[in-house]
Protein backbone atom coordinates (compact mmCIF):
# COMPACT_ATOMS: atom_id res chain seq x y z
CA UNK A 1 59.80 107.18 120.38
CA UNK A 2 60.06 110.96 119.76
CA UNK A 3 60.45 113.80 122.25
CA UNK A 4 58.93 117.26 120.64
CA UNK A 5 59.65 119.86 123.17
CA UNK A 6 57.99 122.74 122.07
CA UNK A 7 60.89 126.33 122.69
CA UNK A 8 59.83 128.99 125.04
CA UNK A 9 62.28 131.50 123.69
CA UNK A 10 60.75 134.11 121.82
CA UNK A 11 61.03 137.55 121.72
CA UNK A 12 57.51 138.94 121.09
CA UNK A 13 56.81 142.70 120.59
CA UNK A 14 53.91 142.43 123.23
CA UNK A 15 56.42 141.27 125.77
CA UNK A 16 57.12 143.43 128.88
CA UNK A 17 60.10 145.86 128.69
CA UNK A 18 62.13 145.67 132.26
CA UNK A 19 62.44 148.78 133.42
CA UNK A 20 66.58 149.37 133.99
CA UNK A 21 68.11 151.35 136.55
CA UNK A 22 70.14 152.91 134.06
CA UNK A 23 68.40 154.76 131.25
CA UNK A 24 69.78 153.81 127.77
CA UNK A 25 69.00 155.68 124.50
CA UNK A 26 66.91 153.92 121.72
CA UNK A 27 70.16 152.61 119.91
CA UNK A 28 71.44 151.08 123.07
CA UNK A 29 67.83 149.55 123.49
CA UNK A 30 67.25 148.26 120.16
CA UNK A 31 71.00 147.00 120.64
CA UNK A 32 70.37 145.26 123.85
CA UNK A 33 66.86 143.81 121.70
CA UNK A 34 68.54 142.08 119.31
CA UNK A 35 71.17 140.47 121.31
CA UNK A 36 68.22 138.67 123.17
CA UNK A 37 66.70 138.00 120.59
CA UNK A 38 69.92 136.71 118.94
CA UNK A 39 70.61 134.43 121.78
CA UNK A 40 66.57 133.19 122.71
CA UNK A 41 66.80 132.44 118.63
CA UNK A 42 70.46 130.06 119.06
CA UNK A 43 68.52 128.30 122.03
CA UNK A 44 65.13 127.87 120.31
CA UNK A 45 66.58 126.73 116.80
CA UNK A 46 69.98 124.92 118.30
CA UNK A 47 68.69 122.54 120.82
CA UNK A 48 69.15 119.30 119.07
CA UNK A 49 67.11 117.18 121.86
CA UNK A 50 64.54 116.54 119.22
CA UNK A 51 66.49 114.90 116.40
CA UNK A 52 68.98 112.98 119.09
CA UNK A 53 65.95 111.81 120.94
CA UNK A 54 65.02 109.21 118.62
CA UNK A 55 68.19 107.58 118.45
CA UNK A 56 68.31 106.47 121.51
CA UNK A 57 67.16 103.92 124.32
CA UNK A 58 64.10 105.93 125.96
CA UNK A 59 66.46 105.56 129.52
CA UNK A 60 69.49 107.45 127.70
CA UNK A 61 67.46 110.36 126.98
CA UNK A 62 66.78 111.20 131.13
CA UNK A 63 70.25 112.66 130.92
CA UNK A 64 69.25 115.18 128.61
CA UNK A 65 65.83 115.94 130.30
CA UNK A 66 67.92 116.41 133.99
CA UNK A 67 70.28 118.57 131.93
CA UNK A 68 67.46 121.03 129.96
CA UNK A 69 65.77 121.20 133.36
CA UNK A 70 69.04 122.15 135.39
CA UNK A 71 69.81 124.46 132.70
CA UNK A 72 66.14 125.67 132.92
CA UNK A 73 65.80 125.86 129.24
CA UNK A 74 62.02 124.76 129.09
CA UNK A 75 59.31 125.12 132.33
CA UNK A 76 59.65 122.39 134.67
CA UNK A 77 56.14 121.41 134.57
CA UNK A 78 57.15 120.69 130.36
CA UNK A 79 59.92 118.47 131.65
CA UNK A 80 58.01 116.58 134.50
CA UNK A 81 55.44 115.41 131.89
CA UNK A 82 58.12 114.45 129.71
CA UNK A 83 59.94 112.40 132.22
CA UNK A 84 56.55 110.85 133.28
CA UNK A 85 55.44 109.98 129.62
CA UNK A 86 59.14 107.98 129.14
CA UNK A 87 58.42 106.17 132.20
CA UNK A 88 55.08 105.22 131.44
CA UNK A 89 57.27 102.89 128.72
CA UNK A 90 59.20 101.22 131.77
CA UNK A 91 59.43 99.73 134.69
CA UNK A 92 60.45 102.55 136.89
CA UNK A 93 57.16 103.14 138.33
CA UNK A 94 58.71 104.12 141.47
CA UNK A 95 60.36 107.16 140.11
CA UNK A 96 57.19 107.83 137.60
CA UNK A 97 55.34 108.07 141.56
CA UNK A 98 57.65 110.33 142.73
CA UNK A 99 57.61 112.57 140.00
CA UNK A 100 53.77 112.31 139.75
CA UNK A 101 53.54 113.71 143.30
CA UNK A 102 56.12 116.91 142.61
CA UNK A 103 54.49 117.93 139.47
CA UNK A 104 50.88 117.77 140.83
CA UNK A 105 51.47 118.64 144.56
CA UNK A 106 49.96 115.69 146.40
CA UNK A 107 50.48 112.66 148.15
CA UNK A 108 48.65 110.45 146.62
CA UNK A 109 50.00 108.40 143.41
CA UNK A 110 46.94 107.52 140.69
CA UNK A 111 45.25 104.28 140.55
CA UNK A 112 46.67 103.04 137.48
CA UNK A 113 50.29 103.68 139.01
CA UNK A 114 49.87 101.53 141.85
CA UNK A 115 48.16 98.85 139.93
CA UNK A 116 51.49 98.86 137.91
CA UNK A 117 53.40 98.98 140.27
CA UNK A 118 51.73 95.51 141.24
CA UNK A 119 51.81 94.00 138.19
CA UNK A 120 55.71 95.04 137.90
CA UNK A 121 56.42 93.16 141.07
CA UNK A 122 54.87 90.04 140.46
CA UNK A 123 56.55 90.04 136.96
CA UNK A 124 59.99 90.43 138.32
CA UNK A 125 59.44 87.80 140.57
CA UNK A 126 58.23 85.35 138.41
CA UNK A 127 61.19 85.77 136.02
CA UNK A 128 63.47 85.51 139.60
CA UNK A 129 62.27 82.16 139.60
CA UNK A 130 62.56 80.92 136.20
CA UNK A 131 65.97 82.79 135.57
CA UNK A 132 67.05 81.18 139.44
CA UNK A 133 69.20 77.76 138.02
CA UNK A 134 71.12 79.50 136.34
CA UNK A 135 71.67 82.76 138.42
CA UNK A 136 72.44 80.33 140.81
CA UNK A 137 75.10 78.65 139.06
CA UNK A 138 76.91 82.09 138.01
CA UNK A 139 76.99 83.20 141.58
CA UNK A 140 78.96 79.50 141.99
CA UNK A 141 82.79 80.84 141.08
CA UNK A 142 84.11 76.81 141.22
CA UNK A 143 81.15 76.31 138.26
CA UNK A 144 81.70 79.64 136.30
CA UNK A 145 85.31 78.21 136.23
CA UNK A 146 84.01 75.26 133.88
CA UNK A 147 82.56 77.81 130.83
CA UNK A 148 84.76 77.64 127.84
CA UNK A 149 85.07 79.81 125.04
CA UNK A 150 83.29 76.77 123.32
CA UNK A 151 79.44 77.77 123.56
CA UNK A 152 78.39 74.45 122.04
CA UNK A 153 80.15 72.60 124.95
CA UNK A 154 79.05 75.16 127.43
CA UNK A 155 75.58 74.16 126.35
CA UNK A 156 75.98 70.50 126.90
CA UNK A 157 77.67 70.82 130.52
CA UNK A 158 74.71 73.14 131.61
CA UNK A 159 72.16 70.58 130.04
CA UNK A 160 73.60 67.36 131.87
CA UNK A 161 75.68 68.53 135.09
CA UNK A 162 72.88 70.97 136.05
CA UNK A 163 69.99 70.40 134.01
CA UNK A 164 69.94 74.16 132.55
CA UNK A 165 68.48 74.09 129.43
CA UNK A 166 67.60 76.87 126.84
CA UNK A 167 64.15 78.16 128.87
CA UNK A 168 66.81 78.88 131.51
CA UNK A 169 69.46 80.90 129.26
CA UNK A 170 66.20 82.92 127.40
CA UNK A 171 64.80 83.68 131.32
CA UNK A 172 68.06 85.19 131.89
CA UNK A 173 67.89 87.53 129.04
CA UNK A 174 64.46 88.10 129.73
CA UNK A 175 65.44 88.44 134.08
CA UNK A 176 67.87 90.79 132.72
CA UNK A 177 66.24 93.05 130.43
CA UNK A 178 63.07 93.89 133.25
CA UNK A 179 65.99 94.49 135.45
CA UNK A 180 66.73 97.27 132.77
CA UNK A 181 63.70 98.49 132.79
CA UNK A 182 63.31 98.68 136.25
CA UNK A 183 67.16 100.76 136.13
CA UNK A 184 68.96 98.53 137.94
CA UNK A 185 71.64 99.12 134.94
CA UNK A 186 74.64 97.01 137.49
CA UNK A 187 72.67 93.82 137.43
CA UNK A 188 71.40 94.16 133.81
CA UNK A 189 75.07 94.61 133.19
CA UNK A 190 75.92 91.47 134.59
CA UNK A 191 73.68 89.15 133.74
CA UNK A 192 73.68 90.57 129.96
CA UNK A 193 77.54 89.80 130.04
CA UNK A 194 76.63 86.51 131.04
CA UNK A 195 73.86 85.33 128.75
CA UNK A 196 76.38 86.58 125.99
CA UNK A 197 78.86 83.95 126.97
CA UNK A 198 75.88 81.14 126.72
CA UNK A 199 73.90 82.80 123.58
CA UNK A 200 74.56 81.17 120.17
CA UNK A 201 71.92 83.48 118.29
CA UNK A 202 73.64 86.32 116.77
CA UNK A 203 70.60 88.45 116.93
CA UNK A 204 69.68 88.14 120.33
CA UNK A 205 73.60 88.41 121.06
CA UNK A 206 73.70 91.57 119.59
CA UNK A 207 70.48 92.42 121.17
CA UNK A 208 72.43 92.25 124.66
CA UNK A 209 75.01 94.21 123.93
CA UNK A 210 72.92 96.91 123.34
CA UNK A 211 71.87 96.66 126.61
CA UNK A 212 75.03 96.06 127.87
CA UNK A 213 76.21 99.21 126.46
CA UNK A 214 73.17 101.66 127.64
CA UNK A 215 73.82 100.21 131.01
CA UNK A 216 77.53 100.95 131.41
CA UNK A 217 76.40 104.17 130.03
CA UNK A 218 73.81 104.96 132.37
CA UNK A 219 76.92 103.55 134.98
CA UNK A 220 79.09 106.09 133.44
CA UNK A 221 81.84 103.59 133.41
CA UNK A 222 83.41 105.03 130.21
CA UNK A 223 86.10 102.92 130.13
CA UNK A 224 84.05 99.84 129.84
CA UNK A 225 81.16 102.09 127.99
CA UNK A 226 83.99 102.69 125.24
CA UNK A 227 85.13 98.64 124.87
CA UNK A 228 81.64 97.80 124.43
CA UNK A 229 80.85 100.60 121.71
CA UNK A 230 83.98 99.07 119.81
CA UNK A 231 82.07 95.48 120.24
CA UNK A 232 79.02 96.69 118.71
CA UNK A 233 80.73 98.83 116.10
CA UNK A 234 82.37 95.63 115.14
CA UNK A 235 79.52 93.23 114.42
CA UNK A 236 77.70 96.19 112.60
CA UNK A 237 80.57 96.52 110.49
CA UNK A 238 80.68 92.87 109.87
CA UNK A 239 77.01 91.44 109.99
CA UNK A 240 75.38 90.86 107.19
CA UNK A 241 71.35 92.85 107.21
CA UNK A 242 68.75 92.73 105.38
CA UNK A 243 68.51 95.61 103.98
CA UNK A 244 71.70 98.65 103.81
CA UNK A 245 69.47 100.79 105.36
CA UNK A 246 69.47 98.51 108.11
CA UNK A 247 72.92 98.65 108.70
CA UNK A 248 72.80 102.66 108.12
CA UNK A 249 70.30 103.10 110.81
CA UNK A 250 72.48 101.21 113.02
CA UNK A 251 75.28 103.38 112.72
CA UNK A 252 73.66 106.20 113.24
CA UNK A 253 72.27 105.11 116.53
CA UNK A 254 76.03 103.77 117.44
CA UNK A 255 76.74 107.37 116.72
CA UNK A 256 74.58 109.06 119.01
CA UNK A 257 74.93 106.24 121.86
CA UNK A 258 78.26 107.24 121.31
CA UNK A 259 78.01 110.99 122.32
CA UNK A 260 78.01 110.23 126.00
CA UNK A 261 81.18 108.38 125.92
CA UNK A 262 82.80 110.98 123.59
CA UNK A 263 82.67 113.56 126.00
CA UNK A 264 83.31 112.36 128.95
CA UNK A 265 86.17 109.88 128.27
CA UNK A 266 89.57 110.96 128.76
CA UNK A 267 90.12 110.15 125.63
CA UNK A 268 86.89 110.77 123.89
CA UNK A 269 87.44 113.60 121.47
CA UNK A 270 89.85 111.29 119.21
CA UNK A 271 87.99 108.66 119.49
CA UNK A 272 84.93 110.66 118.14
CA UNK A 273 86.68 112.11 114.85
CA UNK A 274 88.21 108.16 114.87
CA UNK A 275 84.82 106.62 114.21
CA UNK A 276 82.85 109.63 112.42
CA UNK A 277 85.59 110.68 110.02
CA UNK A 278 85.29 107.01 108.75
CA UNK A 279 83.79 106.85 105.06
CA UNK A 280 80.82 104.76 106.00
CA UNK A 281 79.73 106.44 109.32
CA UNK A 282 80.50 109.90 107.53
CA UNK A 283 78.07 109.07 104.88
CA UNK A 284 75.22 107.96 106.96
CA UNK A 285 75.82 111.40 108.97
CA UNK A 286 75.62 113.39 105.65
CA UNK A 287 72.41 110.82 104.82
CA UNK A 288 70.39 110.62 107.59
CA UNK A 289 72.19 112.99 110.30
CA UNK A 290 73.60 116.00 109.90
CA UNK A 291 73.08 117.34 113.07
CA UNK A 292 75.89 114.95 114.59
CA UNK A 293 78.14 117.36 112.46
CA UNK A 294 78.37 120.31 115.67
CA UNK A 295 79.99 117.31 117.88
CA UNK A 296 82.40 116.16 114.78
CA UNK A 297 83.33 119.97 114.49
CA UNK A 298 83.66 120.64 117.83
CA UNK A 299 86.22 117.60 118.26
CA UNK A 300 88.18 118.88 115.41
CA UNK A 301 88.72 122.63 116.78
CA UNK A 302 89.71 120.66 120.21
CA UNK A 303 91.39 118.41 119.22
CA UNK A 304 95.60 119.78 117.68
CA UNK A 305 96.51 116.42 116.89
CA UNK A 306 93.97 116.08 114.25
CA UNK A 307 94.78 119.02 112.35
CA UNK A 308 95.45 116.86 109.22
CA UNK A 309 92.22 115.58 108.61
CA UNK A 310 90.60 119.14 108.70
CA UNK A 311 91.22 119.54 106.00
CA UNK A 312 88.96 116.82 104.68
CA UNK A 313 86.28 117.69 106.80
CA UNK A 314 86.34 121.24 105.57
CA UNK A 315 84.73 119.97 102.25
CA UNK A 316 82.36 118.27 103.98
CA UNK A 317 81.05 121.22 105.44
CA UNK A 318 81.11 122.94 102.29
CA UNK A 319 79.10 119.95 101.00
CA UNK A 320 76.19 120.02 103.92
CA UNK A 321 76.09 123.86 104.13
CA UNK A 322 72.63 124.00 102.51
CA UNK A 323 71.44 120.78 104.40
CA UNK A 324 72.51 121.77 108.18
CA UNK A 325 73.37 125.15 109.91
CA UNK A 326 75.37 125.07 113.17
CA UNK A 327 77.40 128.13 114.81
CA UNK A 328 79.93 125.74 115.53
CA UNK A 329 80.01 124.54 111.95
CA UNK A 330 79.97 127.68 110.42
CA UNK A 331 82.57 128.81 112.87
CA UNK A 332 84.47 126.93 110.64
CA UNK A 333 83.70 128.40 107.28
CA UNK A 334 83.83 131.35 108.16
CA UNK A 335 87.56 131.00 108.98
CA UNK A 336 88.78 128.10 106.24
CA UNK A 337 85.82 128.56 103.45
CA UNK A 338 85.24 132.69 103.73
CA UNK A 339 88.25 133.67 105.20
CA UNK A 340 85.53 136.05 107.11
CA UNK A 341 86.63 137.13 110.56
CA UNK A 342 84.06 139.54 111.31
CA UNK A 343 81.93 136.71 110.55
CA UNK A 344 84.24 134.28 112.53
CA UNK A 345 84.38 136.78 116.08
CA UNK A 346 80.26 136.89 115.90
CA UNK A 347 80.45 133.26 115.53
CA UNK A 348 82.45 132.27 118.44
CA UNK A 349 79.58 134.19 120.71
CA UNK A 350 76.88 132.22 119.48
CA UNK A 351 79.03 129.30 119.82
CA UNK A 352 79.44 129.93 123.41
CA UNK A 353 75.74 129.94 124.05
CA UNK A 354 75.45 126.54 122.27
CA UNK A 355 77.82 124.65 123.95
CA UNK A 356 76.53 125.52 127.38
CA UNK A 357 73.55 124.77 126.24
CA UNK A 358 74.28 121.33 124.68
CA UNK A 359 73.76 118.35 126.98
CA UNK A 360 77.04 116.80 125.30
CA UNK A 361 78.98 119.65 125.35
CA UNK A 362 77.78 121.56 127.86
CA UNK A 363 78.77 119.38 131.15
CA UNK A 364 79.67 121.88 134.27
CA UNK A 365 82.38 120.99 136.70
CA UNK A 366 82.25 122.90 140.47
CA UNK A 367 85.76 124.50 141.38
CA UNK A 368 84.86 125.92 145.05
CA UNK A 369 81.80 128.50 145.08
CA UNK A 370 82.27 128.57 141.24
CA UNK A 371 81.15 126.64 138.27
CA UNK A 372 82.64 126.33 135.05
CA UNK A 373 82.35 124.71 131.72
CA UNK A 374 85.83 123.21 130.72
CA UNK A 375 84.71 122.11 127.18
CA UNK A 376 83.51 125.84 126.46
CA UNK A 377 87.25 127.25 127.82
CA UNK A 378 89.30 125.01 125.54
CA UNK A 379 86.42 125.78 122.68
CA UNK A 380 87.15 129.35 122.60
CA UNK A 381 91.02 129.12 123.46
CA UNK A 382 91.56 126.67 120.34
CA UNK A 383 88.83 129.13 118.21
CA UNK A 384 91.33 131.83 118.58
CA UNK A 385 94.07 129.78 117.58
CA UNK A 386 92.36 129.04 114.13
CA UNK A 387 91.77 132.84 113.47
CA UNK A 388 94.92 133.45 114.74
CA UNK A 389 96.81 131.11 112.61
CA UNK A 390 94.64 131.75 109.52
CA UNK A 391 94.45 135.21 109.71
CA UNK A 392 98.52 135.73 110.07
CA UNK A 393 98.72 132.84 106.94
CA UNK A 394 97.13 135.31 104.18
CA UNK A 395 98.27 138.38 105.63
CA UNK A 396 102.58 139.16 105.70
CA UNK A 397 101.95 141.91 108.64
CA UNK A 398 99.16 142.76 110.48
CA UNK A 399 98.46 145.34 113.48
CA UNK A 400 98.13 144.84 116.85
CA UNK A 401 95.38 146.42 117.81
CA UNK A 402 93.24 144.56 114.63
CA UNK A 403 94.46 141.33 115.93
CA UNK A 404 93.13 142.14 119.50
CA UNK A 405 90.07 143.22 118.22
CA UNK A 406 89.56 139.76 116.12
CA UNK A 407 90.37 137.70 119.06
CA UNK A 408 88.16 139.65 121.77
CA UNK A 409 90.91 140.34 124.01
CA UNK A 410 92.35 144.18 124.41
CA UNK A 411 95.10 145.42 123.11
CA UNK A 412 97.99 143.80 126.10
CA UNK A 413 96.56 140.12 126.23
CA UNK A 414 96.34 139.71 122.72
CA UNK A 415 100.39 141.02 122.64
CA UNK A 416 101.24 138.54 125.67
CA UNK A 417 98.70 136.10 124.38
CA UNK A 418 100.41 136.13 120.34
CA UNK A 419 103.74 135.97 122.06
CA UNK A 420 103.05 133.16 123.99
CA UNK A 421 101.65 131.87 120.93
CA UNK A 422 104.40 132.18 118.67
CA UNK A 423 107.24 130.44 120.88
CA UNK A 424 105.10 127.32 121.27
CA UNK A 425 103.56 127.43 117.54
CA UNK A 426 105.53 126.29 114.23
CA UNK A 427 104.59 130.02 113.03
CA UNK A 428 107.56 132.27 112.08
CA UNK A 429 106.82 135.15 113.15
CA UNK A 430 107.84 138.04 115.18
CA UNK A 431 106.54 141.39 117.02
CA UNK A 432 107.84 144.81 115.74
CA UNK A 433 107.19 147.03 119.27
CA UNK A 434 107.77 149.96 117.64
CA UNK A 435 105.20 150.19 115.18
CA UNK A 436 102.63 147.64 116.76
CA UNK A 437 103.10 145.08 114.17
CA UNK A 438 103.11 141.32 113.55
CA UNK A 439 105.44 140.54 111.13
CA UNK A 440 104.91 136.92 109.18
CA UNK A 441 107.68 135.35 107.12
CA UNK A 442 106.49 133.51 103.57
CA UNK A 443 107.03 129.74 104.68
CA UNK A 444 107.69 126.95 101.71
CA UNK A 445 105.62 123.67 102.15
CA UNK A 446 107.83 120.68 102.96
CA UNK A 447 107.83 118.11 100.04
CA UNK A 448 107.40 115.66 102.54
CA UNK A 449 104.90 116.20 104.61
CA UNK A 450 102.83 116.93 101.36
CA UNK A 451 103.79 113.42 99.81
CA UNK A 452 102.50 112.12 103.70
CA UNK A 453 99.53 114.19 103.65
CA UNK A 454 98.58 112.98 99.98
CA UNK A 455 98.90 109.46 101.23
CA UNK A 456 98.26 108.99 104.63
CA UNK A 457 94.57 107.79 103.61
CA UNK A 458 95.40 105.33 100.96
CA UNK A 459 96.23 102.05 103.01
CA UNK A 460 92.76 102.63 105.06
CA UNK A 461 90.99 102.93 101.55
CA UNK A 462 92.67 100.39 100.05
CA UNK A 463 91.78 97.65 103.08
CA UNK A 464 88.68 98.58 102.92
CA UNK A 465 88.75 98.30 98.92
CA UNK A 466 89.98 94.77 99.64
CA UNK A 467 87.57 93.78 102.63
CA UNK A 468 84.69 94.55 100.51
CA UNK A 469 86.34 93.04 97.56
CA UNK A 470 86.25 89.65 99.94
CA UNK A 471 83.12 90.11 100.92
CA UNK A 472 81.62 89.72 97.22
CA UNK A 473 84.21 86.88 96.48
CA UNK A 474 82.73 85.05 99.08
CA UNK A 475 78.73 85.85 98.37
CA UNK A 476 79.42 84.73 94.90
CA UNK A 477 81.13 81.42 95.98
CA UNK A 478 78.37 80.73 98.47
CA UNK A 479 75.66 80.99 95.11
């Protein structure tokens, strides 16, 4: 399905002027103008709901539309018919009452709802009863105890110790997915784990862990969320489909599954530049979706201890410039492509307003009467690093008060801040008080971390060289 939301933010020249308490010449006005306008344009053109939308399970996307409607980025009335138009496509007719009755102010839920509702009901209990053998039997620990890792003999036990046959297994999967529908995500869980261990076709196998993985999402039991990701991510890798494009689109919907986990596991923001920065899932990004570039970026400036492979990515961005646009992305070329940091400083505003404004990036954590976006404060710390470190690279010494003035800070926490800065940083570099300097000495490359750097990639090339290699050998031989 698709989700068009159609961007309230625009700056009209009909619209009413506020009348300030303060009054402010013409150049102040038409200076306060355009930084509305500046920021109603990043929200309008930078909200990516619309091309993530489509990439994922219709349940995934209620994150987003709670987040946009916290956030009060569109009208709520907009987001109340969105939410009801998603449910319409499940089970949850509940919730689609509930929201039915806020949005129109009334009581009363229509007709058609109720008759759903109905209908839902007597579905789910119908598939109780056909899915009940063998529901039965997993809630038996002693009988769970005789499942091997052999599915054929699994099969064959079921079929003549307790007469569960394959009707029962395919109500299970069926039991579970309307439990999915109807968002009760911990049972789906469960009984999707389950029919995995009985299922011997691939298709429907992978099928279920699909919706295994939505519902630990929806859970947000990341640790479990990210095993499961890694599960899928395998078979894709390794299943043979129809058609490339197939396996493309697959990857790309792995991808954006994958954004919830990404930032909000501990661990996420390695694991992200991990599984994008790969050739294959890089090249369906630069195919199909650019737009998954801002989270790759973002990672990257985050992330210190992949500093190496920026490098690579750099050309990449250099590559899709003309294809996708992205303050965060061009964050970067302005400081690595342009060396522009003018260009850079403007940059890290508008960056700002996207990540609050990004579902992914944007999450808020409450610390007392205050609320704050962590993701933002590391953003901008690690965006003055790369100016920092960039800027002091080309340049042998550089004043003070420019330096402050690049990094938005004034002219005494930009000297604290770049002294801090240069005990814990492999620059060599040091202050000259006197005449308000930093003073950069000319470093020589090590030999070896260039011979590392040169061919840190080549084993993971040449496995995959060989894997694929295999992989013909053996169509071939099967000919």
């Amino acid at each position: 399905f698709e989700v068009t939301l159609i961007p309230i933010y625009r700056v009209s020249s009909s619209s009413p002027k506020l009348h300030l308490c303060r009054l402010e010449s013409s150049t102040e006005t038409r200076e306060r103008e355009r930084e509305i306008a500046t920021m109603a344009e990043i929200k309008e053109n930078y909200d990516l709901t619309p091309r993530v939308a489509p990439n994922l399970d219709r349940h995934l996307v209620f994150p987003i539309l709670e987040f946009l409607q916290e956030r009060q980025l569109y009208p709520d009335e907009q987001i109340l018919k969105f939410k009801i138009e998603l449910l319409n496509k499940t089970n949850m007719v509940d919730y689609a009452m509930d929201i039915h009755k806020s949005l129109y102010h009334t009581e009363d839920a229509p007709q058609d709802m109720v008759e759903r509702r109905a209908e839902v009901v007597a579905r789910l209990k119908s598939l109780e009863e056909a899915a009940a053998p063998l529901v039965t039997f997993l809630l038996n620990p002693a009988a769970v105890q005789e499942l091997r890792a052999d599915k054929h003999y699994n099969l064959q036990m079921l079929k003549e110790r307790y007469q569960i046959g394959p009707d029962q297994i395919e109500a299970l999967y069926q039991y579970a997915k309307f439990q999915f529908e109807c968002g009760n995500y911990s049972g789906a869980a469960d009984y999707l784990y389950q029919y995995r261990t009985l299922c011997s076709n691939l298709e429907r196998s992978l099928s279920a862990l699909w919706g295994k993985l939505a519902s630990e999402i929806l859970m947000q039991n990341w640790d479990i969320a990210f095993e499961e990701l890694n599960h899928v991510k395998d078979i894709i890798d390794s299943k043979s489909f129809e058609s490339p494009l197939n396996q493309v689109q697959n990857r790309i919907w792995l991808m954006h599954w994958g954004l919830y986990i990404f930032f909000n596991h501990d661990n996420g923001r390695t694991q992200i530049i991990d599984l994008f920065n790969q050739d294959k899932y890089l090249n369906a990004i630069q195919t199909s979706a650019p737009h998954l570039l801002r989270y790759l970026a973002t990672a990257f400036i985050v992330n210190k201890r992949k500093r190496p492979q920026l490098k690579e990515f750099i050309k990449v961005i250099q590559q899709e410039h003309y294809s996708y646009k992205d303050p965060i992305v061009e964050f970067l070329a302005c400081v690595f492509v342009n060396y522009d940091f003018d260009g850079a400083q403007k940059k890290m505003k508008e960056c700002e307003e996207v990540i609050v404004n990004d579902p992914f990036l944007g999450k808020r954590v409450e610390n007392g009467n205050f609320s704050t976006v962590p993701l933002r404060d590391e953003f901008l710390e690690n965006a003055r690093l790369f100016i920092f470190e960039t800027y002091c690279r080309i340049h042998q010494r550089i004043d003070m008060g420019v330096l402050a003035e690049k990094l938005n800070l004034n002219y005494e926490e930009a000297e604290r801040w770049i002294v801090n800065l240069i005990r814990t940083s492999k620059l060599d570099a040091k202050i000259d008080s006197e005449s308000g300097t930093v003073i950069m000495e000319p470093t020589q490359p090590n030999v070896h971390e260039q011979l590392i750097n040169h061919t840190k990639a080549l084993s993971g090339r040449t496995y995959e060289l060989v894997t694929q290699l295999l992989k013909h050998t053996q169509g071939q031989a099967a000919r």
